[in-house]
C-alpha atoms as a PDB file:
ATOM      1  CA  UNK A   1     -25.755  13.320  -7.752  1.00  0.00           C
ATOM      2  CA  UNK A   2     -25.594  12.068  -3.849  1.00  0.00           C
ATOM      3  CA  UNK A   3     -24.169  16.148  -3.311  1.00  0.00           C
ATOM      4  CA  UNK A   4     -26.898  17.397  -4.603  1.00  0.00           C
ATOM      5  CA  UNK A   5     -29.354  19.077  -1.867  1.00  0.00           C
ATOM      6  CA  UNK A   6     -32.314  18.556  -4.192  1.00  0.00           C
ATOM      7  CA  UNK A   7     -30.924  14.230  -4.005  1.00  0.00           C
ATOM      8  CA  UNK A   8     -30.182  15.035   0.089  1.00  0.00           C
ATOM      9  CA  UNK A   9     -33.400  16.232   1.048  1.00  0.00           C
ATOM     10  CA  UNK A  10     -35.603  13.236  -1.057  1.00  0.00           C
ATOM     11  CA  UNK A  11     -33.691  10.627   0.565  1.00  0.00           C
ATOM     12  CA  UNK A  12     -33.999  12.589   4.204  1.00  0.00           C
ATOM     13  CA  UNK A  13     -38.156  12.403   3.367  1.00  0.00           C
ATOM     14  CA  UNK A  14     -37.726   8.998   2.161  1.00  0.00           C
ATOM     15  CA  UNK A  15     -35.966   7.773   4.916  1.00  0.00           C
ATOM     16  CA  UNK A  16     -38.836   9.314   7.105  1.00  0.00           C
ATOM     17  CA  UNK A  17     -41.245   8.007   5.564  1.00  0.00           C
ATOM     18  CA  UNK A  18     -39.925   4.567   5.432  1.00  0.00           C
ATOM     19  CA  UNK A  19     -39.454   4.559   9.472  1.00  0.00           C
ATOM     20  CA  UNK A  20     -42.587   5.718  10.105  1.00  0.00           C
ATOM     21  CA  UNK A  21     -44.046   3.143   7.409  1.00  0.00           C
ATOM     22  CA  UNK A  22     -42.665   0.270  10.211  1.00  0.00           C
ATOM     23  CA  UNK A  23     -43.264   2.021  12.993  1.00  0.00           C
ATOM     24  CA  UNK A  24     -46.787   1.661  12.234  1.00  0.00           C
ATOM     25  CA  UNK A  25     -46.505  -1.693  10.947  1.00  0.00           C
ATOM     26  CA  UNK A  26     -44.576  -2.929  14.287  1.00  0.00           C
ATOM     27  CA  UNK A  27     -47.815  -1.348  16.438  1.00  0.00           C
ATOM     28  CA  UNK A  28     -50.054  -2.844  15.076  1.00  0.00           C
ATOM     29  CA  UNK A  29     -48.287  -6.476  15.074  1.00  0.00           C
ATOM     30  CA  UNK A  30     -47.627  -5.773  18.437  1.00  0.00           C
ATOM     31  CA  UNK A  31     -50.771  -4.495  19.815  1.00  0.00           C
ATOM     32  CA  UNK A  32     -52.364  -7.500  17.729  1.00  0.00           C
ATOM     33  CA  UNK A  33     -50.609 -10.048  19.656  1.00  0.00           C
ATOM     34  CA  UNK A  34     -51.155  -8.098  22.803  1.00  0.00           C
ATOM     35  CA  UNK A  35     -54.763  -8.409  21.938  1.00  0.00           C
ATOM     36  CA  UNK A  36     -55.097 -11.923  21.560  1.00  0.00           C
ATOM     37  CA  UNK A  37     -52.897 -12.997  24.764  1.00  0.00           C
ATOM     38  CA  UNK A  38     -55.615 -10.479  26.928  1.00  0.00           C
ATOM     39  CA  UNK A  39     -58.699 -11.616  25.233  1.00  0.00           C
ATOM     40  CA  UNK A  40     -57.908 -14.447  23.381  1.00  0.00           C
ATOM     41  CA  UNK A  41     -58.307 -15.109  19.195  1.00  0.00           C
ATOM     42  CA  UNK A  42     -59.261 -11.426  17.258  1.00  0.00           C
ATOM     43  CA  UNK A  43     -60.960 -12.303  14.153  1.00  0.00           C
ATOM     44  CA  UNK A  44     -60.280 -11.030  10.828  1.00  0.00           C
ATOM     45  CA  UNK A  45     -63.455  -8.975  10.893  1.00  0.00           C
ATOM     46  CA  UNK A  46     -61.943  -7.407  14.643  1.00  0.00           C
ATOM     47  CA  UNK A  47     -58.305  -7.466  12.851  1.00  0.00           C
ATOM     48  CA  UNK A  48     -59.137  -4.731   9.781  1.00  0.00           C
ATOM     49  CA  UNK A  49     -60.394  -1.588  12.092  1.00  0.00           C
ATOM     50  CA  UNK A  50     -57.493  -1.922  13.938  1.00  0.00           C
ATOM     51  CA  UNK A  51     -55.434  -2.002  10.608  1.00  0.00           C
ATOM     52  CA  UNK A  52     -56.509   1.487  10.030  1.00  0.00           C
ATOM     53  CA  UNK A  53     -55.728   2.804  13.406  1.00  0.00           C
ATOM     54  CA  UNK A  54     -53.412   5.675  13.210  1.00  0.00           C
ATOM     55  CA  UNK A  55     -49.910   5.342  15.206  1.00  0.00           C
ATOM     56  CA  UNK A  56     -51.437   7.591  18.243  1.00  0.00           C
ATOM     57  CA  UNK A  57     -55.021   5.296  17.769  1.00  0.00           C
ATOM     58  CA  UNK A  58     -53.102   2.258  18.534  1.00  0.00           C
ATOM     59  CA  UNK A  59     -51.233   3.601  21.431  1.00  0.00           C
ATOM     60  CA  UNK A  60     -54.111   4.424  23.231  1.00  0.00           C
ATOM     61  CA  UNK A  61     -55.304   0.723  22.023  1.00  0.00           C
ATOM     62  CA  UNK A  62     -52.177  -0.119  23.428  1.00  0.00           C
ATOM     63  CA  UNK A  63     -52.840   1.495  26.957  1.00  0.00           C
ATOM     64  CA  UNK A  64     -56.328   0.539  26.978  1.00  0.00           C
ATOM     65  CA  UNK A  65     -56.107  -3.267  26.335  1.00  0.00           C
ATOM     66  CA  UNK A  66     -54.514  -3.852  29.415  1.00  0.00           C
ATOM     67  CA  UNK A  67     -57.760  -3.293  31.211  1.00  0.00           C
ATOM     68  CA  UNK A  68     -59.546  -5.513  29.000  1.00  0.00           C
ATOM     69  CA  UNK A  69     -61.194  -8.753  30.290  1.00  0.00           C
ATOM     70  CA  UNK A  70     -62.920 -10.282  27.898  1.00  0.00           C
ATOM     71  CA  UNK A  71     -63.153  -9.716  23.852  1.00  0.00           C
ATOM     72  CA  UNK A  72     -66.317  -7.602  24.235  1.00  0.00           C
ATOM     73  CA  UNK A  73     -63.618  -4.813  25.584  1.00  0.00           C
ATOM     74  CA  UNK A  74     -62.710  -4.903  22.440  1.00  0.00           C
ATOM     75  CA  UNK A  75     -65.641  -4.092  20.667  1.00  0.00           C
ATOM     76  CA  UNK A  76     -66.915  -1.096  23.490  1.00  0.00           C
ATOM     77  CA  UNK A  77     -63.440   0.485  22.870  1.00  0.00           C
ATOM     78  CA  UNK A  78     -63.444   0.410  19.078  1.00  0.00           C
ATOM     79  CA  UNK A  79     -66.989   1.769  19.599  1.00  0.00           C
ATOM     80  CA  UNK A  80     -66.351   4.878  21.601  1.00  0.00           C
ATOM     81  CA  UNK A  81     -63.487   5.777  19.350  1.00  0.00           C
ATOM     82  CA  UNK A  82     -66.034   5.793  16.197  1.00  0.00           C
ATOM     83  CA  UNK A  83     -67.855   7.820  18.369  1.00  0.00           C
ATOM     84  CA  UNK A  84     -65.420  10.642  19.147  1.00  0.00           C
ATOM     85  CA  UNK A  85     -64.222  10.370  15.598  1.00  0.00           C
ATOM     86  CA  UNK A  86     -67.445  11.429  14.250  1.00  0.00           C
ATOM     87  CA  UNK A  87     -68.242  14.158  17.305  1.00  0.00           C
ATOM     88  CA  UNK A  88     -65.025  15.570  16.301  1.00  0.00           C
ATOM     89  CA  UNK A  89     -65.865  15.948  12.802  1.00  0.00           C
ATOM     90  CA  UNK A  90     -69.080  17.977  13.563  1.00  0.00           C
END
């Protein structure tokens, strides 16, 4: 069964899929505890939007926190994107 190309190219997807799957989940813990060493404590309520970012979301979370002064930054910058999520949708 493992010489199968059918078996070859499930476990090539799966295998994808399963790096990508922690890629994503290493961002966000990452850009998480970025977060609260730059502004201090992110509450839950802050914490779920930023669970949904996409990979490329939370690299330009990533970029942008490190101008961030105080947790309002935070807020502004989660704004705009919602913003230019929904112009791009028109």
């Amino acid at each position: 069964m493992q010489q199968s190309v059918i078996y070859q190219e499930w476990r090539e997807e799966f295998l994808q899929e399963g790096e990508q799957t922690g890629t994503l989940k290493e961002g966000r813990s990452l850009v998480l505890r970025l977060l609260v060493r730059r502004i201090g404590e992110v509450t839950p309520e802050k914490r779920s939007p930023i669970q949904a970012l996409s990979l490329p979301q939370l690299e330009a979370l990533g970029e942008a926190l490190l101008d961030f002064t105080k947790p309002t930054d935070l807020d502004e910058w989660m704004r705009s994107r919602s913003v230019a999520d929904s112009e791009s949708h028109l």
